[in-house]
Protein backbone atom coordinates (compact mmCIF):
# COMPACT_ATOMS: atom_id res chain seq x y z
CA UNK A 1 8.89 -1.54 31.90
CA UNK A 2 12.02 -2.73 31.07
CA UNK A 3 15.53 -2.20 31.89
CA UNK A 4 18.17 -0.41 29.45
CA UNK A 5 21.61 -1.07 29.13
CA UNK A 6 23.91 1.51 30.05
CA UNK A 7 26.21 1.66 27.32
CA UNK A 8 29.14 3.29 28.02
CA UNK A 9 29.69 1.38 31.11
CA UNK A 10 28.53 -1.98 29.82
CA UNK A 11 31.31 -1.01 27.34
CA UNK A 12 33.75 -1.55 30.08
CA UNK A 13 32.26 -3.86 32.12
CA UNK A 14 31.92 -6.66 29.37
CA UNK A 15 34.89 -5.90 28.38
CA UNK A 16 36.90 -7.28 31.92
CA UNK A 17 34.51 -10.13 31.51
CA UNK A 18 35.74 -10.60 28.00
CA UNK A 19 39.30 -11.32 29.16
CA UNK A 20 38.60 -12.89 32.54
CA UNK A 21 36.15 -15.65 31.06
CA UNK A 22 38.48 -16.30 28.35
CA UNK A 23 41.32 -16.50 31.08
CA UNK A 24 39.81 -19.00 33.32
CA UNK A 25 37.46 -20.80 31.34
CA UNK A 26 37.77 -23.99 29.07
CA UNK A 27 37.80 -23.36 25.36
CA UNK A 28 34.63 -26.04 24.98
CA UNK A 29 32.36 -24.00 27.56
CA UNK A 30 33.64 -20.98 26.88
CA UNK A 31 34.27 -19.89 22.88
CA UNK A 32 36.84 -17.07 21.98
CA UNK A 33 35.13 -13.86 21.25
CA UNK A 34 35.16 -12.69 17.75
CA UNK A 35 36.64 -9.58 16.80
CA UNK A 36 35.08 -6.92 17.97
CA UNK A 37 34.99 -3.57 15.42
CA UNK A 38 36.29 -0.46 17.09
CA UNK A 39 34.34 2.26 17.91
CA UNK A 40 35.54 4.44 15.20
CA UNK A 41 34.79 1.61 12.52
CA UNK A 42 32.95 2.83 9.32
CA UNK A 43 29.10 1.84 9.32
CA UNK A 44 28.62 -1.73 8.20
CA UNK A 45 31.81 -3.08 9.88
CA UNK A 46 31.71 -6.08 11.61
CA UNK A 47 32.10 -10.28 11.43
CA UNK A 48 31.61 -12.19 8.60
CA UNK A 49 27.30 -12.60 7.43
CA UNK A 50 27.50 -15.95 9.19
CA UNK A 51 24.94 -14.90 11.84
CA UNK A 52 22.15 -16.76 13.61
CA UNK A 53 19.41 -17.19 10.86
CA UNK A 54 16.32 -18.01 12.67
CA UNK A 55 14.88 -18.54 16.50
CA UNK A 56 15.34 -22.57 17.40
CA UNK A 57 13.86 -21.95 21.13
CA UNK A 58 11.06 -19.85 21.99
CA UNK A 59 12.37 -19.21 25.85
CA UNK A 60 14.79 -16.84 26.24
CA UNK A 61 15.18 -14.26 28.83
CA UNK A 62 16.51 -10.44 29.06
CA UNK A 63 19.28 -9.47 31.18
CA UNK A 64 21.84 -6.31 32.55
CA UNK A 65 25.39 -6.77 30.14
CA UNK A 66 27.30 -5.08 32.85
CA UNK A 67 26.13 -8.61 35.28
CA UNK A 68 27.28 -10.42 32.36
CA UNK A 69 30.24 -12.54 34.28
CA UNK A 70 27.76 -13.94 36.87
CA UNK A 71 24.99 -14.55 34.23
CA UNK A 72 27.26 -16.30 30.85
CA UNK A 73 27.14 -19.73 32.35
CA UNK A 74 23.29 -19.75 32.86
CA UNK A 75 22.06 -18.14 29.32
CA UNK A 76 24.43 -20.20 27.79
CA UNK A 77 21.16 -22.67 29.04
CA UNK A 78 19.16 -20.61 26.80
CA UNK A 79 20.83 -21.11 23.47
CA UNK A 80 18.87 -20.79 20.48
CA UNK A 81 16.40 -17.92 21.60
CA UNK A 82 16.10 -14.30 20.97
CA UNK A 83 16.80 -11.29 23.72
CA UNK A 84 16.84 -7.60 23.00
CA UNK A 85 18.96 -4.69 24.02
CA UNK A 86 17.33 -1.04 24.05
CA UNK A 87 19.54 1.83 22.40
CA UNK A 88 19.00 5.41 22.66
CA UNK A 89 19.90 7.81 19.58
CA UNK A 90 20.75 10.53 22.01
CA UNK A 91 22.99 8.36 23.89
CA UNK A 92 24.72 6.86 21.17
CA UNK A 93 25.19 10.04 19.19
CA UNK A 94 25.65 12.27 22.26
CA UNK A 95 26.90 14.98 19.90
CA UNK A 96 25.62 15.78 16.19
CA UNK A 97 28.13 13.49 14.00
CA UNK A 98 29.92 11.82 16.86
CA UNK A 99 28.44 8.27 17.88
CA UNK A 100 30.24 5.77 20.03
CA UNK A 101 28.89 2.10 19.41
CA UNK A 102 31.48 0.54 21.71
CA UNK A 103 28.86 -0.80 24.00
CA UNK A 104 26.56 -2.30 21.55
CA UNK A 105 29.35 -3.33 19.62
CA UNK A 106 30.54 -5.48 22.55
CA UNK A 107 26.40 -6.73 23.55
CA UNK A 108 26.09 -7.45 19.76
CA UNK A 109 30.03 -9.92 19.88
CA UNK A 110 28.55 -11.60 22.77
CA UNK A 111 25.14 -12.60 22.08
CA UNK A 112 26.31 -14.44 18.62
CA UNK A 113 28.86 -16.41 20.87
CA UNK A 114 25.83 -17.25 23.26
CA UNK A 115 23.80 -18.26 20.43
CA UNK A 116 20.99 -15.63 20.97
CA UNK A 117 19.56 -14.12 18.40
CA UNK A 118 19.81 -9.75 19.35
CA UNK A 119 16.98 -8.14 18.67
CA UNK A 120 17.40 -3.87 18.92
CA UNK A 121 14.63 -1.24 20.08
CA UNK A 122 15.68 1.75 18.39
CA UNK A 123 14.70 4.70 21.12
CA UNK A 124 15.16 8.88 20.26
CA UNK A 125 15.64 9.71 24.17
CA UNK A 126 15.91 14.21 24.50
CA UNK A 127 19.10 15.92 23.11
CA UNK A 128 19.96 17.82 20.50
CA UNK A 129 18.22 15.51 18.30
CA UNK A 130 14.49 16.31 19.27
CA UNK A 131 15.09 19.64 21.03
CA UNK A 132 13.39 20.32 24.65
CA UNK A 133 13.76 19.02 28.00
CA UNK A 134 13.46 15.70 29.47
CA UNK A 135 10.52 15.43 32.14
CA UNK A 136 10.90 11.85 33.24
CA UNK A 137 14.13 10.25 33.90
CA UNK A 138 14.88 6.70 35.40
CA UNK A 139 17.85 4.82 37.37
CA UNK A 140 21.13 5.74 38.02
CA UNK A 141 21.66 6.03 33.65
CA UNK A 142 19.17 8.64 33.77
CA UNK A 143 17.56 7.70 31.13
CA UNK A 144 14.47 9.83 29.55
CA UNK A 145 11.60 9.79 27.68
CA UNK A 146 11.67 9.85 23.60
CA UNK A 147 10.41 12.86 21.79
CA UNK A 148 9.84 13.71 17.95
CA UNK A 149 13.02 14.54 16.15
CA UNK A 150 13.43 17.93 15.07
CA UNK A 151 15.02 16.43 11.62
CA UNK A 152 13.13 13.16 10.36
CA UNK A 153 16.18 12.75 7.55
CA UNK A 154 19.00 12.84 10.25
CA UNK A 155 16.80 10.47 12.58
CA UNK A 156 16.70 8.14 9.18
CA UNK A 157 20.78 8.63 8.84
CA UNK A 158 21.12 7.05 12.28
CA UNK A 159 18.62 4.24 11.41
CA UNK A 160 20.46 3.16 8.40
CA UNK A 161 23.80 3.13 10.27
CA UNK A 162 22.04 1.03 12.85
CA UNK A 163 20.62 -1.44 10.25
CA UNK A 164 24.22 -1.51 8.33
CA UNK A 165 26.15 -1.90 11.49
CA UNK A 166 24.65 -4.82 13.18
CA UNK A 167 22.94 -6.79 9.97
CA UNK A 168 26.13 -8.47 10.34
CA UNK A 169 25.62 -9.71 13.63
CA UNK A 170 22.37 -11.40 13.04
CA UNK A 171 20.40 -8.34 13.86
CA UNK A 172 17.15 -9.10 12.09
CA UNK A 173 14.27 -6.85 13.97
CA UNK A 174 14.34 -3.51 15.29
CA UNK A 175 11.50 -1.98 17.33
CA UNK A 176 10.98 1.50 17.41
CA UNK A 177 10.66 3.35 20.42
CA UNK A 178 9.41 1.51 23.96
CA UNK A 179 5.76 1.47 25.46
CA UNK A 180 4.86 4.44 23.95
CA UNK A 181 1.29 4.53 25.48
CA UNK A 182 3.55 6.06 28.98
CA UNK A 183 4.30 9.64 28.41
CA UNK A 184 7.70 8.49 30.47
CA UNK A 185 8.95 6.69 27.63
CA UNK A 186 6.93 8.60 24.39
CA UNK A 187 6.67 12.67 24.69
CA UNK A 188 4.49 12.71 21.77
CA UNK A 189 1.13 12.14 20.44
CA UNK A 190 -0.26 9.20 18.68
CA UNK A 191 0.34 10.58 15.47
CA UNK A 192 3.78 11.57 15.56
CA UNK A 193 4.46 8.47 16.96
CA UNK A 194 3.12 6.65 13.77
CA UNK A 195 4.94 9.09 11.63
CA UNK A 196 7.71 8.02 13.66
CA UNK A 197 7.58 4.52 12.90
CA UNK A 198 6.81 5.19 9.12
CA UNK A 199 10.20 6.90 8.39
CA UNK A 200 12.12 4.39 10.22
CA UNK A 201 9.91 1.29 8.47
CA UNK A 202 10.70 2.88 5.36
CA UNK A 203 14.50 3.36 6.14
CA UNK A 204 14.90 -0.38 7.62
CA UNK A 205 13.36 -1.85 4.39
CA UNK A 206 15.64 0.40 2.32
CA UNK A 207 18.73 -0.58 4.50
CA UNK A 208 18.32 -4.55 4.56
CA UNK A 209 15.28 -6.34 2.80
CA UNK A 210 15.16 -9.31 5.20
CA UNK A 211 14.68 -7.25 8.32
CA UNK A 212 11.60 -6.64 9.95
CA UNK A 213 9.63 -3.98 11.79
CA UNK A 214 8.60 -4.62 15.53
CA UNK A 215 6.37 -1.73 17.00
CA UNK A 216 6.99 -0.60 20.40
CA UNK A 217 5.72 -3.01 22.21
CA UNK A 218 2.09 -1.71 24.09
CA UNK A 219 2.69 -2.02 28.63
CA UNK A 220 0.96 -4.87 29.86
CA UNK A 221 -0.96 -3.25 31.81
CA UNK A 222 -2.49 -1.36 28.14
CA UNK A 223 -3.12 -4.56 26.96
CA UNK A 224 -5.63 -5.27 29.92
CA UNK A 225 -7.29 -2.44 29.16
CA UNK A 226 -7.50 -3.11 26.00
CA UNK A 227 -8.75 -6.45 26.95
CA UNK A 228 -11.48 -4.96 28.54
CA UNK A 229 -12.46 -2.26 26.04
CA UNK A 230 -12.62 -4.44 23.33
CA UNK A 231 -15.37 -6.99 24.88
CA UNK A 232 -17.02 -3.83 26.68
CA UNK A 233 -16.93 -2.62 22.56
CA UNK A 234 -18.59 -5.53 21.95
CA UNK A 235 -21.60 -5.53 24.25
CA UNK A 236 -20.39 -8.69 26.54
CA UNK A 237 -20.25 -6.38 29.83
CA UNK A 238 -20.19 -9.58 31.59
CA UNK A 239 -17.05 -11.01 29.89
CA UNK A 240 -15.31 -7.77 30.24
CA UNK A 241 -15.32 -7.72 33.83
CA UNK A 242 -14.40 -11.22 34.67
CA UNK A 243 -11.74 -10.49 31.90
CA UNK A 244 -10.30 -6.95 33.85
CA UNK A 245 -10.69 -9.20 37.51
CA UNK A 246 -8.98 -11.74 35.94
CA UNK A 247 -5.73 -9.69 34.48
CA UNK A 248 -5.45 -7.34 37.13
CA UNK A 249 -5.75 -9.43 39.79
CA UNK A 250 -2.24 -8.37 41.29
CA UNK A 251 -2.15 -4.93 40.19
CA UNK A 252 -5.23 -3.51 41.73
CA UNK A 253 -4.08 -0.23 43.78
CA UNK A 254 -0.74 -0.69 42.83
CA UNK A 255 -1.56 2.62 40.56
CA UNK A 256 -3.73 4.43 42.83
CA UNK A 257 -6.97 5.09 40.58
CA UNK A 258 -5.33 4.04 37.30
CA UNK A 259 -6.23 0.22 38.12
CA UNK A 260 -9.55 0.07 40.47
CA UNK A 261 -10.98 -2.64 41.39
CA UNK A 262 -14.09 -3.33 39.80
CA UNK A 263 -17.00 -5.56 40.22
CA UNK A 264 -19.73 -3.26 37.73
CA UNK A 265 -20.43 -1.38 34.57
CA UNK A 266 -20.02 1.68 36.01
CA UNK A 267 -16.68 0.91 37.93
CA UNK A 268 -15.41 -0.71 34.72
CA UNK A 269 -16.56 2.54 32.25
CA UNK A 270 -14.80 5.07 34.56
CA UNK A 271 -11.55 2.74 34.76
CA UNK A 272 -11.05 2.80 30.81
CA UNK A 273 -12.10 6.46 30.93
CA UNK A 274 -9.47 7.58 33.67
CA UNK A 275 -6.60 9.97 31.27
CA UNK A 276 -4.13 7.45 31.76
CA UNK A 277 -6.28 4.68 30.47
CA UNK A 278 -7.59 6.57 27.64
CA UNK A 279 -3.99 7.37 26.39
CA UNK A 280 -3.65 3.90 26.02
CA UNK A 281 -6.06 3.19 24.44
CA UNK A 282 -5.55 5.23 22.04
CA UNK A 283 -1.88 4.48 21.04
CA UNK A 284 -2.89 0.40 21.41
CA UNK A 285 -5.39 1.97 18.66
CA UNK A 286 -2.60 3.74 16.37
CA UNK A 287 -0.33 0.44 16.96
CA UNK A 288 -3.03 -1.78 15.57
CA UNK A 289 -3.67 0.26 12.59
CA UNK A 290 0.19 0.23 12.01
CA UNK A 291 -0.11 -3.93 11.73
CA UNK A 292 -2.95 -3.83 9.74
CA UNK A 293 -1.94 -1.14 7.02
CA UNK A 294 1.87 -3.24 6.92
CA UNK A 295 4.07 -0.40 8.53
CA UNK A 296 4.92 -3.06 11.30
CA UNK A 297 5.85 -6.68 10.46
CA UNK A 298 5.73 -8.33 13.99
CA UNK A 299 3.90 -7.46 17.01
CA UNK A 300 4.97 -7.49 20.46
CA UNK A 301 3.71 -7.97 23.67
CA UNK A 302 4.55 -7.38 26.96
CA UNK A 303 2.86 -9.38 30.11
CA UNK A 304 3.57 -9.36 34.05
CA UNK A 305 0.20 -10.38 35.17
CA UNK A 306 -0.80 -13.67 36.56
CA UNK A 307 -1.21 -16.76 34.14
CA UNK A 308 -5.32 -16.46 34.58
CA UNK A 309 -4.82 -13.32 32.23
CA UNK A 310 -3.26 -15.10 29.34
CA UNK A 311 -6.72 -16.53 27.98
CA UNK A 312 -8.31 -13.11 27.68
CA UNK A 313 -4.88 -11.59 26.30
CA UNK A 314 -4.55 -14.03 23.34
CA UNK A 315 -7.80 -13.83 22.84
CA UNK A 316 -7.94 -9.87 22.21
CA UNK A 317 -4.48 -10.91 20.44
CA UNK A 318 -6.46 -12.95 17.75
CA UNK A 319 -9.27 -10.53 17.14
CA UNK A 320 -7.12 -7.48 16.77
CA UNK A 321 -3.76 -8.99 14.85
CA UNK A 322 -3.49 -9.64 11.02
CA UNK A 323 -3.33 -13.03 10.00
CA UNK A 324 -0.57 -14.59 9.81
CA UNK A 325 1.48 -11.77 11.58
CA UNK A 326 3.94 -12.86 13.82
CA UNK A 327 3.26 -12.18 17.56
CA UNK A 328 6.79 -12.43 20.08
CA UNK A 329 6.52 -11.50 23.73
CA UNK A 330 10.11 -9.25 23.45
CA UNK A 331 8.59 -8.89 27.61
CA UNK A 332 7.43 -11.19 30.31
CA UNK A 333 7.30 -11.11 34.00
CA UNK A 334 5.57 -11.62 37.06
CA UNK A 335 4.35 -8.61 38.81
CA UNK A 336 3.73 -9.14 42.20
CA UNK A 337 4.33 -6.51 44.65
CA UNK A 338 5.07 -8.04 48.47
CA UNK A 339 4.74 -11.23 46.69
CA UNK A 340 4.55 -13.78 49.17
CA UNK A 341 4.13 -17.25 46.92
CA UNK A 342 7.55 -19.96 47.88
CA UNK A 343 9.67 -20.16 45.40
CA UNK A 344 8.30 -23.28 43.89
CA UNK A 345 5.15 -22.07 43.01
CA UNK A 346 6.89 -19.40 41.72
CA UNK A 347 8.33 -20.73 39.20
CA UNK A 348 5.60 -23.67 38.79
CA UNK A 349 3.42 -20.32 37.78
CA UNK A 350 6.43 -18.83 35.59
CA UNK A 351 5.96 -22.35 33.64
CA UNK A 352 2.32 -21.99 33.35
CA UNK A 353 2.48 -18.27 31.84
CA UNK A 354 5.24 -19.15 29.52
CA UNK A 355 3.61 -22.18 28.43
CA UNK A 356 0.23 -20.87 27.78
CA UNK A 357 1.92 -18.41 25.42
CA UNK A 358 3.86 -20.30 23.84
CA UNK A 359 0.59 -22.54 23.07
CA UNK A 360 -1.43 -20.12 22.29
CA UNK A 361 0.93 -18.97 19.28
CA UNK A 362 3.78 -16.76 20.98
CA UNK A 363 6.68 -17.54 18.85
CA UNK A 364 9.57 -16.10 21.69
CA UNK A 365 9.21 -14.78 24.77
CA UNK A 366 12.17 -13.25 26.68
CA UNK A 367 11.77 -13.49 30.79
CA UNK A 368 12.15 -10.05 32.52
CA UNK A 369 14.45 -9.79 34.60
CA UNK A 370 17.05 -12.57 34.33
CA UNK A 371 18.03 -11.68 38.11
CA UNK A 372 16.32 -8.60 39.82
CA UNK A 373 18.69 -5.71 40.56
CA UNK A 374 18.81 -5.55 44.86
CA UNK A 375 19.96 -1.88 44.69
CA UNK A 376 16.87 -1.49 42.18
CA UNK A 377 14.57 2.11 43.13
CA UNK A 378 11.36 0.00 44.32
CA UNK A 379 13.80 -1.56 47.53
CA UNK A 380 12.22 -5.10 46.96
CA UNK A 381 11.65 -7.61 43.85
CA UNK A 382 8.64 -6.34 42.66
CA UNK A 383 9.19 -8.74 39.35
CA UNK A 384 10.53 -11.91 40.03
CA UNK A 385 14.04 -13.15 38.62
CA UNK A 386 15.12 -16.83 37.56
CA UNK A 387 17.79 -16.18 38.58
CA UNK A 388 19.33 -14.44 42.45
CA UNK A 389 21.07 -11.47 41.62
CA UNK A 390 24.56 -13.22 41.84
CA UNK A 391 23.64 -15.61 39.14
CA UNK A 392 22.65 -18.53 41.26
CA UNK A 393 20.37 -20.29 39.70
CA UNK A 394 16.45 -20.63 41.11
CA UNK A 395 13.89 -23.24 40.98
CA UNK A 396 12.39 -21.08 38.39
CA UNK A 397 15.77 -20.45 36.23
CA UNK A 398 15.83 -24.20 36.16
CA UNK A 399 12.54 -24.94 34.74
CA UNK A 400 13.13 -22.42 32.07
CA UNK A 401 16.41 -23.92 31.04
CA UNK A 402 14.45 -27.44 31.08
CA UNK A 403 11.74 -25.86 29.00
CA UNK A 404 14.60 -24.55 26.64
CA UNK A 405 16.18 -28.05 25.79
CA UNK A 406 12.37 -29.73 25.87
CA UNK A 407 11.54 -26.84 22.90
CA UNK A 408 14.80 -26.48 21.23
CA UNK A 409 14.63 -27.02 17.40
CA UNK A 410 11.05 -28.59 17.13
CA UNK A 411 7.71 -27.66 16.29
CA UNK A 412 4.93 -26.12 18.90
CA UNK A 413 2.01 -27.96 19.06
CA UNK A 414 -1.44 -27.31 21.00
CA UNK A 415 -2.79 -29.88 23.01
CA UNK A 416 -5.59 -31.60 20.97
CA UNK A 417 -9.57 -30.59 22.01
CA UNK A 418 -10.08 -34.20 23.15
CA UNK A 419 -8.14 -32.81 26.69
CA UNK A 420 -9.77 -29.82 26.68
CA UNK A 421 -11.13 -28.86 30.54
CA UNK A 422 -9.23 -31.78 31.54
CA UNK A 423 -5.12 -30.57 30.94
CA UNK A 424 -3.67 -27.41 30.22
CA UNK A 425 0.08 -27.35 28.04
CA UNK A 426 1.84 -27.49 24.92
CA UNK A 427 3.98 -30.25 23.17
CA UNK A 428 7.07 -29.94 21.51
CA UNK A 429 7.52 -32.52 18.49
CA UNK A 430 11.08 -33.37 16.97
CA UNK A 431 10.74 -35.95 14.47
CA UNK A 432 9.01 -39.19 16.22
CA UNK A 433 9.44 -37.75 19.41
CA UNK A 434 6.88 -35.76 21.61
CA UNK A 435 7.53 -33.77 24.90
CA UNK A 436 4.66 -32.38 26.86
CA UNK A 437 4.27 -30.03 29.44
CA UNK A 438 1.07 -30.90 31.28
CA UNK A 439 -0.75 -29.86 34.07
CA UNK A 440 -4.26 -30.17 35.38
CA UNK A 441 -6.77 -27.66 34.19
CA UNK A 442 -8.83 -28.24 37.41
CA UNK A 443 -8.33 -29.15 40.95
CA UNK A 444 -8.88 -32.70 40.00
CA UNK A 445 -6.07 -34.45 39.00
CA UNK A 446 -5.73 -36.08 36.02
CA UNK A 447 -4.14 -39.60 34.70
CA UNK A 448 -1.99 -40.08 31.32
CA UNK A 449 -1.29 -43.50 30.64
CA UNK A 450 1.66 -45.63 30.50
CA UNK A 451 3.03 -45.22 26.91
CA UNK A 452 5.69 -47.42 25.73
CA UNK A 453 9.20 -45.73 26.84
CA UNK A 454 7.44 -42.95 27.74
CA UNK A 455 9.50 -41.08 30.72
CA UNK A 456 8.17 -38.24 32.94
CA UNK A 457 9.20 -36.16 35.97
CA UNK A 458 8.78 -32.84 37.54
CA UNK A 459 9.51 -29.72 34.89
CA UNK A 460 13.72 -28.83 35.59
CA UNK A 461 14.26 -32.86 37.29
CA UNK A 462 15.78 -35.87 35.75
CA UNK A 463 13.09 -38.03 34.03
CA UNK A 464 12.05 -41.80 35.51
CA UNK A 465 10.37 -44.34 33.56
CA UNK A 466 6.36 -43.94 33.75
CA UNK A 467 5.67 -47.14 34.73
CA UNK A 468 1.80 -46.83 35.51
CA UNK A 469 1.07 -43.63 33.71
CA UNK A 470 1.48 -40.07 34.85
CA UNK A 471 -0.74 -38.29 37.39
CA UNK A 472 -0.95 -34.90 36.38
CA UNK A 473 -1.82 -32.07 39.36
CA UNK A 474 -1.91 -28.62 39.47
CA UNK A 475 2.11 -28.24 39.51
CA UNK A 476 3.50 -28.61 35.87
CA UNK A 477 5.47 -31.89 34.89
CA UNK A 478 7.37 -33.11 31.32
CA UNK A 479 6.23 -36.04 29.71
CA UNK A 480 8.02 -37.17 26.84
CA UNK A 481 7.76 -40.54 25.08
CA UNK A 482 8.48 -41.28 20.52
CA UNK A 483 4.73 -41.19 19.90
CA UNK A 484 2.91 -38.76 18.21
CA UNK A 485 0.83 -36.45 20.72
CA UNK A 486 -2.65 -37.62 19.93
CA UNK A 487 -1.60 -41.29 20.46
CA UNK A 488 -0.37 -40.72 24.35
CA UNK A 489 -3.11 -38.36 25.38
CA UNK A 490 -5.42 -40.82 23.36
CA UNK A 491 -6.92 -42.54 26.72
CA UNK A 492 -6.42 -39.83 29.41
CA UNK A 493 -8.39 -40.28 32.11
């Protein structure tokens, strides 16, 4: 579901924006880029080891490098997340011994000086390297499905150069391969795919000790199903309907009889059992064993669907993931084809999903798209952008930023039980100092107290004294006041 760079021609395009935003631009706003390596530069070339060293804010977003000029000024907002960029073996290495990094070379120099952290999601594509023909390509890069190398040891050559390359840039976690559970991004089976991940795992470790294996990142619309099939697993029939009715509330038809709706057993049995459905199933099974045995070291998620599904999903998240793993949501959206919601309840539902994940244990999640592409092959925005295409920022692209400086460099907490029913949120707590996002959990709205200094307004607007307290309705609002959490939510009524 996501959207890969072109590389050759963000090569050039963020190049130009390399010399006109250094041209026009104050030094403060604007930093000088850092060297870039050539293209021809030996494996391992590149900036000093002074790279980001950790995630400081959970909401980040993904974007297209060649839209780069209209976008720097906003995701400079975003500072301290993570984003990823999506590279292609057979792209890269277009012929046997000859790879041009240019691109990523350039999308690697840029995201230090942004302060994102770049994440990579290391794809095979069809060429030389696997043999066969592509079936499925997509947008104007033509871009194909992956299939099994033909040569696991040169596949594990061009992981190591990745790893050695862009270690120095702060690259930290590679993925391997894309939604694998669509047979327009994975050509194989289950099992090759595993094998897959197993020699690169292996090569990663081998290559740099402190990086870490993503998998591929299961479609959001697997992880419904998966939703359902686990509670259906588990004999609550009842639970795994109003789970599937819940997630798939937008998506029903939008796959003719892939997503039915369904208000039975029967309905509900023949959904999962559907070829599609059972494919991913069964590579949502292969990823899980992949966590569990230690092949993969984080897992990630993708989710477009409406904010009801986010209880159900971190629920079949905490049944099915290791302890202790780390869980990042490398893709989240909202899917909503003809959507006809304003765009402030948009974005006050972008808030709620982004919150409820963050709560609920998601340590980053990157927004997809940044800004929806108008020439994209659907003819409308199908997944909503924060920001309009020419970089102008929306009421939802400002709520994220505000969520950004709320979360930057402090610790997530949960609302405590005692609000339970009542609100729905997160805080974020930086030394004596508590910021809440807060909204009501039910149609009834809710009161929070006066606390001393505390200051609140609308998520994205300037904050006013609280004077009386804060009433808290069904649209999302800050709250942040230097007491701990438990002591302002201590007499909500």
């Amino acid at each position: 579901m996501n959207r890969p760079g072109r590389l050759r021609a963000v090569a050039t395009a963020v190049a130009i924006t390399l010399l006109l935003t250094t041209g026009c631009t104050a030094a403060d706003d604007d930093p000088r880029p850092a060297a870039t390596p050539s293209a021809t530069a030996a494996p391992g070339a590149g900036p000093p080891a002074h790279a980001l060293d950790q995630v400081s804010n959970p909401f980040g977003a993904h974007w297209d490098w060649s839209r780069y000029q209209q976008f720097g000024p906003y995701l400079r907002r975003l500072a301290g997340s993570a984003t990823y960029e999506e590279i292609s073996w057979c792209e890269i290495e277009r012929t046997s011994g000859q790879a041009d990094w240019a691109g990523l070379d350039e999308i690697a120099s840029r995201s230090r000086e942004l302060g994102i952290t770049l994440h990579l999601k290391i794809r095979t594509g069809v060429c030389w390297a696997t043999g066969g023909t592509a079936r499925h390509t997509r947008g104007a890069a033509n871009k194909t499905e992956s299939a099994m190398p033909t040569d696991l040891g040169a596949y594990q050559r061009f992981v190591r150069s990745v790893v050695q390359r862009y270690g120095p840039y702060g690259v930290r976690e590679y993925a391997i391969e894309n939604e694998v559970n669509a047979p327009s991004y994975w050509a194989g089976s289950p099992e090759d795919y595993a094998r897959l991940v197993r020699a690169a795992a292996e090569t990663i470790r081998a290559t740099d000790p402190k990086a870490l294996v993503v998998d591929s990142g299961i479609s959001s619309v697997a992880y419904g199903m998966g939703v359902a099939d686990r509670l259906v697993g588990d004999g609550r029939m009842p639970e795994a309907i109003a789970a599937y009715q819940a997630y798939f509330q937008r998506r029903v038809g939008t796959r003719g009889q892939q997503i039915p709706a369904v208000t039975g057993e029967a309905q509900l049995r023949r959904a999962l059992g559907t070829e599609t459905n059972s494919r991913s199933l069964r590579f949502l099974a292969v990823t899980e064993s992949l966590l569990t045995d230690g092949t993969v070291d984080v897992r990630q998620v993708h989710f477009y669907e409406h904010f009801s599904g986010v209880a159900p999903l971190l629920d079949y998240l905490r049944a099915t993931t290791p302890p202790g793993m780390p869980i990042q949501a490398w893709e989240v959206g909202q899917f909503w084809r003809d959507g006809d919601g304003d765009p402030a309840s948009r974005a006050a539902e972008m808030v709620k999903t982004v919150t409820l994940l963050v709560a609920g244990g998601i340590g980053e999640i990157s927004w997809l798209p940044l800004a929806y592409n108008p020439n994209n092959a659907a003819g409308s925005e199908v997944r909503y952008g924060l920001l309009d295409p020419d970089g102008t920022e929306r009421d939802a692209g400002r709520m994220m930023a505000a969520l950004a400086d709320a979360a930057r460099d402090t610790t997530v907490t949960p609302l405590p039980a005692s609000v339970a029913g009542r609100l729905n949120g997160v805080a974020f707590v930086r030394g004596l100092s508590s910021t809440l996002v807060l909204w009501s959990a039910s149609k009834t709205p809710v009161t929070v107290p006066a606390t001393p200094g505390g200051r609140t307004g609308a998520v994205g607007s300037p904050l006013g004294a609280a004077g009386d307290g804060t009433t808290v309705t069904d649209v999302p609002v800050l709250l942040r006041a230097d007491q701990p959490v438990d002591r302002i939510l201590a007499t909500v009524r």
